[in-house]
PDB file of N, CA and C in Angstrom:
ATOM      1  N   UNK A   1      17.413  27.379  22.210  1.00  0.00           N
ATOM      2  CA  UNK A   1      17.568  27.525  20.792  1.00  0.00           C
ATOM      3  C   UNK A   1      16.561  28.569  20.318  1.00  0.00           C
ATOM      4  N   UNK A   2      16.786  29.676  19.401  1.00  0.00           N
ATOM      5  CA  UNK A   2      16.178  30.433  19.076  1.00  0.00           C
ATOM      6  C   UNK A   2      14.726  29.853  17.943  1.00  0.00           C
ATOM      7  N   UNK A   3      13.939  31.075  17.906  1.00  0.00           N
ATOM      8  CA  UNK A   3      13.200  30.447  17.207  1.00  0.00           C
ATOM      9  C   UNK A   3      13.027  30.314  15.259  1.00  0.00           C
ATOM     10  N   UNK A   4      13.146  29.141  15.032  1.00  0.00           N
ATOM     11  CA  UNK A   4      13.068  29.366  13.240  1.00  0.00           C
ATOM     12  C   UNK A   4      14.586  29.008  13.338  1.00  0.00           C
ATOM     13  N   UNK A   5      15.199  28.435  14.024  1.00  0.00           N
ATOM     14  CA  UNK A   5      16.593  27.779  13.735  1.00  0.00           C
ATOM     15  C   UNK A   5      16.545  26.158  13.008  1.00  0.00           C
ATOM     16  N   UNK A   6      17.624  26.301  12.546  1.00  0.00           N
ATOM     17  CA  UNK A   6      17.670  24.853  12.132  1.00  0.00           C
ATOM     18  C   UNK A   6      18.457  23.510  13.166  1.00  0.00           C
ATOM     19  N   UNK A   7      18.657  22.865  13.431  1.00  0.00           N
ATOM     20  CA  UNK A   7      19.196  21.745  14.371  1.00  0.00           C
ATOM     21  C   UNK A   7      19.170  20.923  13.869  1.00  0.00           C
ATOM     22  N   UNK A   8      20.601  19.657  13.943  1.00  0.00           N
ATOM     23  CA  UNK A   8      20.930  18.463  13.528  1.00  0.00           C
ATOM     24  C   UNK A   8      20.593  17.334  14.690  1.00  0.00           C
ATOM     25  N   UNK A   9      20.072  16.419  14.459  1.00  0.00           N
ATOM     26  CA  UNK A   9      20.092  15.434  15.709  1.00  0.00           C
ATOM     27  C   UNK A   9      21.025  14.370  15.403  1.00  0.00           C
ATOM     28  N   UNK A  10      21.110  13.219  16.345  1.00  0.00           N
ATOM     29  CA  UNK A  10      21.800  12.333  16.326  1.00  0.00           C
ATOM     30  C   UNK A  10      22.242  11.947  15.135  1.00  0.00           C
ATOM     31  N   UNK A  11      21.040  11.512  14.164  1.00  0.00           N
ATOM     32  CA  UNK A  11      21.539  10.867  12.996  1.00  0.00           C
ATOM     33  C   UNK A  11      21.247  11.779  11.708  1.00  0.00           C
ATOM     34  N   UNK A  12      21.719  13.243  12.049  1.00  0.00           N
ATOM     35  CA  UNK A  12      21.958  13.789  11.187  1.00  0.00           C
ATOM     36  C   UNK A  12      20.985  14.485  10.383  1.00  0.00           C
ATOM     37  N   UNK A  13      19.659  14.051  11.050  1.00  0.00           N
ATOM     38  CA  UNK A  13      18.498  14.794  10.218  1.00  0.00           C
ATOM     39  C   UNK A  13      18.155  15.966  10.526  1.00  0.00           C
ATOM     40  N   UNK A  14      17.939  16.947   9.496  1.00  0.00           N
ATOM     41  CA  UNK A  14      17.702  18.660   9.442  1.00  0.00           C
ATOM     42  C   UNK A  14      16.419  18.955  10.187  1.00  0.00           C
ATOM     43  N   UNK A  15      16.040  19.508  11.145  1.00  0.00           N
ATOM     44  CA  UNK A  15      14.769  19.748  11.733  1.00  0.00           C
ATOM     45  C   UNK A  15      14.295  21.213  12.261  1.00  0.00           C
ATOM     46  N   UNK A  16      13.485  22.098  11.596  1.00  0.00           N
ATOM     47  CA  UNK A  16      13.462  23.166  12.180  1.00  0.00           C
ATOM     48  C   UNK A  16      12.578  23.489  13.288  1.00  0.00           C
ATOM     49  N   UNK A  17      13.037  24.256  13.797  1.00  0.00           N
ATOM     50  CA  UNK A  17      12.330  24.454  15.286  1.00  0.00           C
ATOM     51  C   UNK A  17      11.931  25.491  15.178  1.00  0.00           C
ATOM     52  N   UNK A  18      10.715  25.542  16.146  1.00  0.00           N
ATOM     53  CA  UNK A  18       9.610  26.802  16.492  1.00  0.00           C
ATOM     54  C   UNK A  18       8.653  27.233  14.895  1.00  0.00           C
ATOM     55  N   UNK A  19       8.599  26.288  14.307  1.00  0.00           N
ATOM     56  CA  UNK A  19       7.413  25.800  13.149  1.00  0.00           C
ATOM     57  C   UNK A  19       6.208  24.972  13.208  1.00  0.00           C
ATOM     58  N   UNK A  20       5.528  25.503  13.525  1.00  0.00           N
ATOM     59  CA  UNK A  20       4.055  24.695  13.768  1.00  0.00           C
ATOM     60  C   UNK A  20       4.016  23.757  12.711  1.00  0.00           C
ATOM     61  N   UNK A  21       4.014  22.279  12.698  1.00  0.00           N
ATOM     62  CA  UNK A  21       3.806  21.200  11.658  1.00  0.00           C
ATOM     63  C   UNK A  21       2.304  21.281  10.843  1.00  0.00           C
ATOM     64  N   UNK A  22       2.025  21.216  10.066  1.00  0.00           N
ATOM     65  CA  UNK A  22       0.892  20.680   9.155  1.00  0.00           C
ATOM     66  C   UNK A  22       0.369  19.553   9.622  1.00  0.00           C
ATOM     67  N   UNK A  23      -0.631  19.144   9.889  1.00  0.00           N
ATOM     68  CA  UNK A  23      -1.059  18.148  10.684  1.00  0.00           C
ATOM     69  C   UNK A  23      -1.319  16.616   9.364  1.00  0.00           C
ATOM     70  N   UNK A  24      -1.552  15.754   9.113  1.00  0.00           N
ATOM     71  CA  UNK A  24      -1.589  14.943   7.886  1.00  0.00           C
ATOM     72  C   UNK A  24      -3.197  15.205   7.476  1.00  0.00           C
ATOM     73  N   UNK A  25      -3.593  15.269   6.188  1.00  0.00           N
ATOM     74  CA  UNK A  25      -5.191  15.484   5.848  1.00  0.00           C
ATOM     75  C   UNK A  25      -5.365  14.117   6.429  1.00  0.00           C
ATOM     76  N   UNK A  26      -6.815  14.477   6.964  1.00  0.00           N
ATOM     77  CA  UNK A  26      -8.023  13.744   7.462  1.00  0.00           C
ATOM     78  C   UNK A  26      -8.707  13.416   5.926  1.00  0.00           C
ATOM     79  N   UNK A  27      -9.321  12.110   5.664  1.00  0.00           N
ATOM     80  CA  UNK A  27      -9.960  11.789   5.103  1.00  0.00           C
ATOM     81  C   UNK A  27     -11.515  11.172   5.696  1.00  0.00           C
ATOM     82  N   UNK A  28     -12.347  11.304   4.851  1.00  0.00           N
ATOM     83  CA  UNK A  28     -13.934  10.634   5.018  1.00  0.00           C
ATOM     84  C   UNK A  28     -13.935   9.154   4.577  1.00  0.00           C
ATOM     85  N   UNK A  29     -14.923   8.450   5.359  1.00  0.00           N
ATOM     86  CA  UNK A  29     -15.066   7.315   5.043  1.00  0.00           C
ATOM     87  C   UNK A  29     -15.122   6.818   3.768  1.00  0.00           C
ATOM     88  N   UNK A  30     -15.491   7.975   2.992  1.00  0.00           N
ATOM     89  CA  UNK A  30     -16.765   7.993   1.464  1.00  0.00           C
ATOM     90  C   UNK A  30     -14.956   8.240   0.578  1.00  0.00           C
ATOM     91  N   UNK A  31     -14.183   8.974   1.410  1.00  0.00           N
ATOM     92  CA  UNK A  31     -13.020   8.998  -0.139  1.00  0.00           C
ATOM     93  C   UNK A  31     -12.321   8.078  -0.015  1.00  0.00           C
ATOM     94  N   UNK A  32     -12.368   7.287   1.266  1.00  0.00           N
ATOM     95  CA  UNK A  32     -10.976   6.268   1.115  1.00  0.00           C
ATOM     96  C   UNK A  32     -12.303   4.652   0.355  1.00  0.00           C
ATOM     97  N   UNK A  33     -13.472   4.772   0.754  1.00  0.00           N
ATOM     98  CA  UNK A  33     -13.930   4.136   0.370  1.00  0.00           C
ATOM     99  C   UNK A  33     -14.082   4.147  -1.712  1.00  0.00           C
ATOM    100  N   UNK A  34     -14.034   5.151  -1.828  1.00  0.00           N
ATOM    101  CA  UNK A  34     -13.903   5.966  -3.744  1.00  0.00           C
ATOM    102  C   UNK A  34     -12.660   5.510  -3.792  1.00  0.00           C
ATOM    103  N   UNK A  35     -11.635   5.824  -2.935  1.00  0.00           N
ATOM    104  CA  UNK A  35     -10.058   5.486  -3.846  1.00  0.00           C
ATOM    105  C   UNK A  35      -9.732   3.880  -3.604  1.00  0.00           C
ATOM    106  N   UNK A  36     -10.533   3.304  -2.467  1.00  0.00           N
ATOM    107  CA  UNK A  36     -10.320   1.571  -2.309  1.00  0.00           C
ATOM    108  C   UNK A  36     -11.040   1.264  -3.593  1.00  0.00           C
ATOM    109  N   UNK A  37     -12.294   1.672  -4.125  1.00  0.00           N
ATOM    110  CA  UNK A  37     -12.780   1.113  -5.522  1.00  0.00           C
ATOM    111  C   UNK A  37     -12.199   1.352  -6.363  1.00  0.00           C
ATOM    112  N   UNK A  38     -11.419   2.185  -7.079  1.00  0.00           N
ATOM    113  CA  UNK A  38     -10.779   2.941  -7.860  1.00  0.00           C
ATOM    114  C   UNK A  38      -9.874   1.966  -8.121  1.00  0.00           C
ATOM    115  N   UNK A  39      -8.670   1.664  -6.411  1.00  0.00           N
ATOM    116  CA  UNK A  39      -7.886   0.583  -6.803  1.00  0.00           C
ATOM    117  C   UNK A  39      -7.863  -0.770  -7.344  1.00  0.00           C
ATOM    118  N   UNK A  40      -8.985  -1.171  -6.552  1.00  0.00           N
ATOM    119  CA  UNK A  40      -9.484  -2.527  -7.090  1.00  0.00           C
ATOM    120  C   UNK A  40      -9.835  -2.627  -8.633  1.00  0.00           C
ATOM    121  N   UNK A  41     -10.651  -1.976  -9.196  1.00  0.00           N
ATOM    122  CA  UNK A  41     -11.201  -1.348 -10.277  1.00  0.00           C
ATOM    123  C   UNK A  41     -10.191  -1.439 -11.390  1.00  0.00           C
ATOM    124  N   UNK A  42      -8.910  -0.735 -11.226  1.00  0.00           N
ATOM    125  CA  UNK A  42      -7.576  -0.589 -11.832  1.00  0.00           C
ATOM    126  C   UNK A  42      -7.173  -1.960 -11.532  1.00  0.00           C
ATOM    127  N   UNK A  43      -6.721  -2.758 -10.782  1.00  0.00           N
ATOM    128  CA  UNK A  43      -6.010  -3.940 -10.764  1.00  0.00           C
ATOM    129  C   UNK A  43      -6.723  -4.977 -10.971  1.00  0.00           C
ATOM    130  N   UNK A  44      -8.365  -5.374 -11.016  1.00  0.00           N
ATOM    131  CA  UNK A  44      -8.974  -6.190 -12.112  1.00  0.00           C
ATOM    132  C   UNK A  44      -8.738  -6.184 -13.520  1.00  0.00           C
ATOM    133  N   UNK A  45      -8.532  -4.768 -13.902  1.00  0.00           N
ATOM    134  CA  UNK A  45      -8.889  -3.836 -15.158  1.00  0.00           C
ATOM    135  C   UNK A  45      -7.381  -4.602 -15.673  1.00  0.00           C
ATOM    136  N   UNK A  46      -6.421  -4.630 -14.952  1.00  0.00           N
ATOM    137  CA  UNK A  46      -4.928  -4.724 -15.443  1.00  0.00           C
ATOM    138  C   UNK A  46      -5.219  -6.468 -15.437  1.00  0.00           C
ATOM    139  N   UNK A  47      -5.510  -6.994 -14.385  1.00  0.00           N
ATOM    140  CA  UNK A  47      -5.442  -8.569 -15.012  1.00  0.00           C
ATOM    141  C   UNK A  47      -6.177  -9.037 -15.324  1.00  0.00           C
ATOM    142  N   UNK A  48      -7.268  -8.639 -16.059  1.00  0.00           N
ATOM    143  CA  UNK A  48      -8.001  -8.900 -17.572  1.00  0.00           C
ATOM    144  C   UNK A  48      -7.610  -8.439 -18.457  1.00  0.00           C
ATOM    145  N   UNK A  49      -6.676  -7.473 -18.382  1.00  0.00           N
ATOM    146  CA  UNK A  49      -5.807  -7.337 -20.092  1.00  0.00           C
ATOM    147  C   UNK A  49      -4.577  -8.718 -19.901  1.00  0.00           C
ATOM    148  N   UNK A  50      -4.590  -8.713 -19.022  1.00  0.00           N
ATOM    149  CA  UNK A  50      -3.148  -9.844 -19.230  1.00  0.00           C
ATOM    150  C   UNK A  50      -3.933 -10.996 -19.345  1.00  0.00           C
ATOM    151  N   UNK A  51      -4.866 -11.559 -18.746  1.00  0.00           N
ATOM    152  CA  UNK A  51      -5.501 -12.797 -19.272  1.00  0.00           C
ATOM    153  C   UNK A  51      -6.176 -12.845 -20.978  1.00  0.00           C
ATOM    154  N   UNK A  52      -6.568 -11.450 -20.750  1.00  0.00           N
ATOM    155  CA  UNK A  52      -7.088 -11.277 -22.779  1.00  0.00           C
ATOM    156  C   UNK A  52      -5.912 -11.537 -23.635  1.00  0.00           C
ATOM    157  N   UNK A  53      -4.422 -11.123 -23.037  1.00  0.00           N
ATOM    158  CA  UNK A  53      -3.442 -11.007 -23.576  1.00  0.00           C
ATOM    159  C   UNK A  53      -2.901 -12.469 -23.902  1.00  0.00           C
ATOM    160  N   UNK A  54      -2.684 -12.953 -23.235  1.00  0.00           N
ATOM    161  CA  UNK A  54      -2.196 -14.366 -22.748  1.00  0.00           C
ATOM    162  C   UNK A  54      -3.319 -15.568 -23.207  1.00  0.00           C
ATOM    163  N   UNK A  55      -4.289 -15.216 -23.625  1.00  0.00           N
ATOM    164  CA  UNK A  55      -5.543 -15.680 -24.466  1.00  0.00           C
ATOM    165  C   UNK A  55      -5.149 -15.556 -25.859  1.00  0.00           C
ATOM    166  N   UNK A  56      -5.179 -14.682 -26.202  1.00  0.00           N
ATOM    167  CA  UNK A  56      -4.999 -14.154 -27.564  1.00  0.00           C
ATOM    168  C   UNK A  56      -3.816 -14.910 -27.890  1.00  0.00           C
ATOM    169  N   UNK A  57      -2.528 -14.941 -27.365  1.00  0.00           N
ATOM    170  CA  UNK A  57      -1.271 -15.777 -27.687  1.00  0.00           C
ATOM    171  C   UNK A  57      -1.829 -17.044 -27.551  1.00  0.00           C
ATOM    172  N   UNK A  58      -2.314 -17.533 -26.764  1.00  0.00           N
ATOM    173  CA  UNK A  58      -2.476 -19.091 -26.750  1.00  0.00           C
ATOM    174  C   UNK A  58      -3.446 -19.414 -28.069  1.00  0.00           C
ATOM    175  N   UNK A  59      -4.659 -19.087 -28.177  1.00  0.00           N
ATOM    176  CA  UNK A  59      -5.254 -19.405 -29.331  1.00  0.00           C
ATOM    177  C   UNK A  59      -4.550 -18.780 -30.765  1.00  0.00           C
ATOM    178  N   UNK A  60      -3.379 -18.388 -30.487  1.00  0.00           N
ATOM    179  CA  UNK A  60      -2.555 -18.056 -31.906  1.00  0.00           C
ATOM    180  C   UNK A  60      -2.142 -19.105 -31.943  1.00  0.00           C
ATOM    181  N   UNK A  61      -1.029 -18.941 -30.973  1.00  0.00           N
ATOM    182  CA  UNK A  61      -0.230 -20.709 -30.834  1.00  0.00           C
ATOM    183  C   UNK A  61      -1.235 -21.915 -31.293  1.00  0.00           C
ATOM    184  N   UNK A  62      -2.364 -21.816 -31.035  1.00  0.00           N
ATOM    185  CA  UNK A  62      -3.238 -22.994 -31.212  1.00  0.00           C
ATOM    186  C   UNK A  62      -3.390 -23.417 -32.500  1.00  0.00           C
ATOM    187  N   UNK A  63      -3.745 -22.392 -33.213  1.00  0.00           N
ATOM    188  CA  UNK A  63      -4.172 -22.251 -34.512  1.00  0.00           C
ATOM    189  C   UNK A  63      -3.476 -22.344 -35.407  1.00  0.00           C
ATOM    190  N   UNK A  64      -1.852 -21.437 -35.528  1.00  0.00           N
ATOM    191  CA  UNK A  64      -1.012 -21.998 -36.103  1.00  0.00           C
ATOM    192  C   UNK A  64      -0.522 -23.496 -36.067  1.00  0.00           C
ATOM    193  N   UNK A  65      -0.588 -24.005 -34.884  1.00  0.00           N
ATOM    194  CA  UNK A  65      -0.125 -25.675 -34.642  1.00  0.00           C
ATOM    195  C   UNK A  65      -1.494 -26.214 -35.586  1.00  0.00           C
ATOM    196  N   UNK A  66      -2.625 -26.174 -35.482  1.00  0.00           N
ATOM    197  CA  UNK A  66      -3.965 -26.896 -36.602  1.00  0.00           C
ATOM    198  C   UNK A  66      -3.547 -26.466 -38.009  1.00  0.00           C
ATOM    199  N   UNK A  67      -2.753 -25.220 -38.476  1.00  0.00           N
ATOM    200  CA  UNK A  67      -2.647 -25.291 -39.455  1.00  0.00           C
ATOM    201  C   UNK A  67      -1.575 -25.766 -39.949  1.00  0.00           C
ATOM    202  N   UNK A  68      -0.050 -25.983 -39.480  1.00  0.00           N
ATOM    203  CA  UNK A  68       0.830 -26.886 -39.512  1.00  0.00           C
ATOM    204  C   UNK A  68       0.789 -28.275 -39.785  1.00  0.00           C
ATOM    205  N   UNK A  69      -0.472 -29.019 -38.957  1.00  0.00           N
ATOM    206  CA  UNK A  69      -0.950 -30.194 -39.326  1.00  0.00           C
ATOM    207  C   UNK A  69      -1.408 -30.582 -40.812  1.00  0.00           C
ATOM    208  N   UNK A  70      -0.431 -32.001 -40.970  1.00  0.00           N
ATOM    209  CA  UNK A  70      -0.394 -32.214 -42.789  1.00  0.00           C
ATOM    210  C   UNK A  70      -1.818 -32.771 -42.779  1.00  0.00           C
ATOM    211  N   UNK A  71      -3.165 -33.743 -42.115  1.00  0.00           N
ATOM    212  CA  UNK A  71      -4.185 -33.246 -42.449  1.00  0.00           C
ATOM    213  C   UNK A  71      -5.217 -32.522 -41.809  1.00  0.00           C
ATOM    214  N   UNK A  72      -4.625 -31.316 -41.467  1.00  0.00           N
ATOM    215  CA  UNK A  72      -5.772 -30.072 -41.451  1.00  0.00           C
ATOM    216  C   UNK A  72      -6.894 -29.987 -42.250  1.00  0.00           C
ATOM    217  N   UNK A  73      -7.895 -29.786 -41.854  1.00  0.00           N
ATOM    218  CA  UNK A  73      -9.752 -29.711 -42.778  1.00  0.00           C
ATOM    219  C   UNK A  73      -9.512 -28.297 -43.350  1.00  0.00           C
ATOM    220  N   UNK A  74      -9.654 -27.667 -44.775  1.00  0.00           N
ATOM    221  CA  UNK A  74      -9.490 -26.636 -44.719  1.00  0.00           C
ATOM    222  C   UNK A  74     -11.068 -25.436 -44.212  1.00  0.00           C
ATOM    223  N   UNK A  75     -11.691 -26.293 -43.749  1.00  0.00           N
ATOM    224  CA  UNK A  75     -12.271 -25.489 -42.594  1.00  0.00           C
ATOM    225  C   UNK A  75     -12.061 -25.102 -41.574  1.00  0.00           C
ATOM    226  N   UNK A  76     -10.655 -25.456 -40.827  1.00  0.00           N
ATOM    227  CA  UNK A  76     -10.374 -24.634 -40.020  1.00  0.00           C
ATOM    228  C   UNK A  76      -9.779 -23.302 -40.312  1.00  0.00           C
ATOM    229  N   UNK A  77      -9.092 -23.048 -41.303  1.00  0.00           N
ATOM    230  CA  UNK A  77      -8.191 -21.970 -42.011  1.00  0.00           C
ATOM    231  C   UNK A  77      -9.669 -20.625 -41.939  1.00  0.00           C
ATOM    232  N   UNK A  78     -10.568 -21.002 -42.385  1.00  0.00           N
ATOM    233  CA  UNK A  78     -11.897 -20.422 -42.682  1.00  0.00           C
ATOM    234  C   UNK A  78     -12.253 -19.849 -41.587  1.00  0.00           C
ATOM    235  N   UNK A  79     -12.670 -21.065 -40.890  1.00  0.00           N
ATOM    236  CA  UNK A  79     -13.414 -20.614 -39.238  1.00  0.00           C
ATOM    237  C   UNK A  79     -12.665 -19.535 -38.572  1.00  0.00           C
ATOM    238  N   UNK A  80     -11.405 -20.159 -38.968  1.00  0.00           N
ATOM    239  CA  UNK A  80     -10.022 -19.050 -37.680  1.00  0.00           C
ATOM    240  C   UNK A  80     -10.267 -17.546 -38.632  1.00  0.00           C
ATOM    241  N   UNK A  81     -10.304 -17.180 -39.798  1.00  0.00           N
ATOM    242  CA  UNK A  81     -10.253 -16.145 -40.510  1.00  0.00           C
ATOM    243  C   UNK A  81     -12.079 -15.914 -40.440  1.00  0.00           C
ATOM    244  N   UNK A  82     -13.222 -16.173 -40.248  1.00  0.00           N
ATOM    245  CA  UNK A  82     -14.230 -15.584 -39.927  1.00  0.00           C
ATOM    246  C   UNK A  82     -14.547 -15.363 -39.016  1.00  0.00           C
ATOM    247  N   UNK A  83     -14.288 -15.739 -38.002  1.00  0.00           N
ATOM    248  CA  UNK A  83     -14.173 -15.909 -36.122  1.00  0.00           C
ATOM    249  C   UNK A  83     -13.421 -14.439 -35.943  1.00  0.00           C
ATOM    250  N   UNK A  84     -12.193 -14.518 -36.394  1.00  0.00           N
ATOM    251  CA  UNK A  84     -11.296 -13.286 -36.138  1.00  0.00           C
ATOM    252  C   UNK A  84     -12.005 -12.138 -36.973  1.00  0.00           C
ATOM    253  N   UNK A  85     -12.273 -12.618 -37.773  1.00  0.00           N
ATOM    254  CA  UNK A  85     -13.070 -10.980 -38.809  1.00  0.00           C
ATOM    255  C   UNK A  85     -14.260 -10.538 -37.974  1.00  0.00           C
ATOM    256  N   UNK A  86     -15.286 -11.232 -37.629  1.00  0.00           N
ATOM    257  CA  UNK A  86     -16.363 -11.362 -37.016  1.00  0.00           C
ATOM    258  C   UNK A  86     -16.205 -10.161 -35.693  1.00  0.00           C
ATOM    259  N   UNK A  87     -15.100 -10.880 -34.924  1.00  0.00           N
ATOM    260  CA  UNK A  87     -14.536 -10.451 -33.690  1.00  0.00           C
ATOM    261  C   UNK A  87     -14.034  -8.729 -33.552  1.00  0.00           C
ATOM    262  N   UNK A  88     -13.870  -8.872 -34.593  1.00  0.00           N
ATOM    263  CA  UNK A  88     -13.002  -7.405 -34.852  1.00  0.00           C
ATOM    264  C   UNK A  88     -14.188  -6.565 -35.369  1.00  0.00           C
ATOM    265  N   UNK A  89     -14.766  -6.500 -36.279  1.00  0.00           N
ATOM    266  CA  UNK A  89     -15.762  -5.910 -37.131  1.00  0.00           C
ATOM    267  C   UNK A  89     -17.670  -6.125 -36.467  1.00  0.00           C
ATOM    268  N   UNK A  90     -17.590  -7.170 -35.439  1.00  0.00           N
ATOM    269  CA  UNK A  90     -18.660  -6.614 -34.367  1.00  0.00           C
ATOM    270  C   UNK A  90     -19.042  -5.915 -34.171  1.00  0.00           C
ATOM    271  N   UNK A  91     -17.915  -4.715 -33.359  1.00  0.00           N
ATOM    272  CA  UNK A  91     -18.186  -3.585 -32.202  1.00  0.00           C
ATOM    273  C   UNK A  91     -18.513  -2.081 -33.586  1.00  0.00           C
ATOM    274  N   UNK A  92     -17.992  -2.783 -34.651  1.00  0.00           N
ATOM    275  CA  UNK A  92     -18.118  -1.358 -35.727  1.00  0.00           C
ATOM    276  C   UNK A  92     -19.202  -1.871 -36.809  1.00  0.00           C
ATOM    277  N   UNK A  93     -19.491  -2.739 -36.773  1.00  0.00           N
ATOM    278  CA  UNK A  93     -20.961  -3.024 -37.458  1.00  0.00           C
ATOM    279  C   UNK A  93     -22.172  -2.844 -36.920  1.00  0.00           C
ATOM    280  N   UNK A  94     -22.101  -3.022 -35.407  1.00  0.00           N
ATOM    281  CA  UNK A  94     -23.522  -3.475 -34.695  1.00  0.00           C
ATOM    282  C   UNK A  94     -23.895  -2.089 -34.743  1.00  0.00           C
ATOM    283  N   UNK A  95     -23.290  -0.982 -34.395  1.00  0.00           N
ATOM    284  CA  UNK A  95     -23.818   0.325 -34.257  1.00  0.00           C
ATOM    285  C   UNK A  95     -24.563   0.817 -35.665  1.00  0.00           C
ATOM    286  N   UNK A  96     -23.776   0.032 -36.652  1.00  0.00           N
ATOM    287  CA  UNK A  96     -24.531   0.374 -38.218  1.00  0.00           C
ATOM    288  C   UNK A  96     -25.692  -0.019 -38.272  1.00  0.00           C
ATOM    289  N   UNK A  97     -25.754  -1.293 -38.137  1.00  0.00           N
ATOM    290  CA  UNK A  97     -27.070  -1.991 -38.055  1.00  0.00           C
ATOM    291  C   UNK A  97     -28.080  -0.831 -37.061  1.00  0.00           C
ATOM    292  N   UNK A  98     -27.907  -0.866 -35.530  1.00  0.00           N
ATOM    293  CA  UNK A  98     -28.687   0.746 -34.965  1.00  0.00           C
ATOM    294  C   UNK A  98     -29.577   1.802 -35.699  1.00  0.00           C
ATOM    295  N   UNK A  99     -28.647   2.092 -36.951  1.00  0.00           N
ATOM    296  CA  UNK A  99     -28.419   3.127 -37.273  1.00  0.00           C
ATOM    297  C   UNK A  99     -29.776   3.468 -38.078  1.00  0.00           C
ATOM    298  N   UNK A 100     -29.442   2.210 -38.639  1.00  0.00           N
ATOM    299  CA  UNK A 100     -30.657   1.757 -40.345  1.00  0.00           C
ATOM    300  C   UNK A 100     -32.040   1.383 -40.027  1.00  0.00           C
TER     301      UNK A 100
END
């Protein structure tokens, strides 16, 4: 077969001949060890949003069911609305406070 021809084999796959292959990259201990952290890193990262997620729904669910209740304290209505304000307005207050 000449060289730089193309050839079919048995099951039909295209293969050219008299082409030196690319050999597969070699990697270092140090990058597969960087991209094994990376992965891990990413798939903690992903199921702590789904547990934050799945948190967040359950203590909705929760809260709405305490406030449904005919005798609810109306301190819970309070707590759940300063807890949540608190929660939210933390991460953009504390830096104010820093500031002053």
């Amino acid at each position: 077969m000449a060289s730089g021809s193309i050839s079919h084999d048995k099951a039909g796959d295209m293969r050219t001949s008299g082409s030196a292959g690319t050999a597969p990259p070699q990697y270092s201990e140090e990058e597969l060890r960087q991209t094994d952290r990376m992965i891990n890193h990413m798939l903690l990262s992903y199921v702590a949003l789904l547990l934050f997620g799945w948190g967040l729904l359950f203590f909705d669910w929760a809260f709405n069911e305490l406030e449904k209740h005919p005798k609810a304290e109306p301190w819970i209505n309070d707590a759940v609305t300063i807890g949540g304000a608190s929660a939210v307005l933390s991460p953009i207050i504390q830096p104010m406070r820093l500031r002053a």
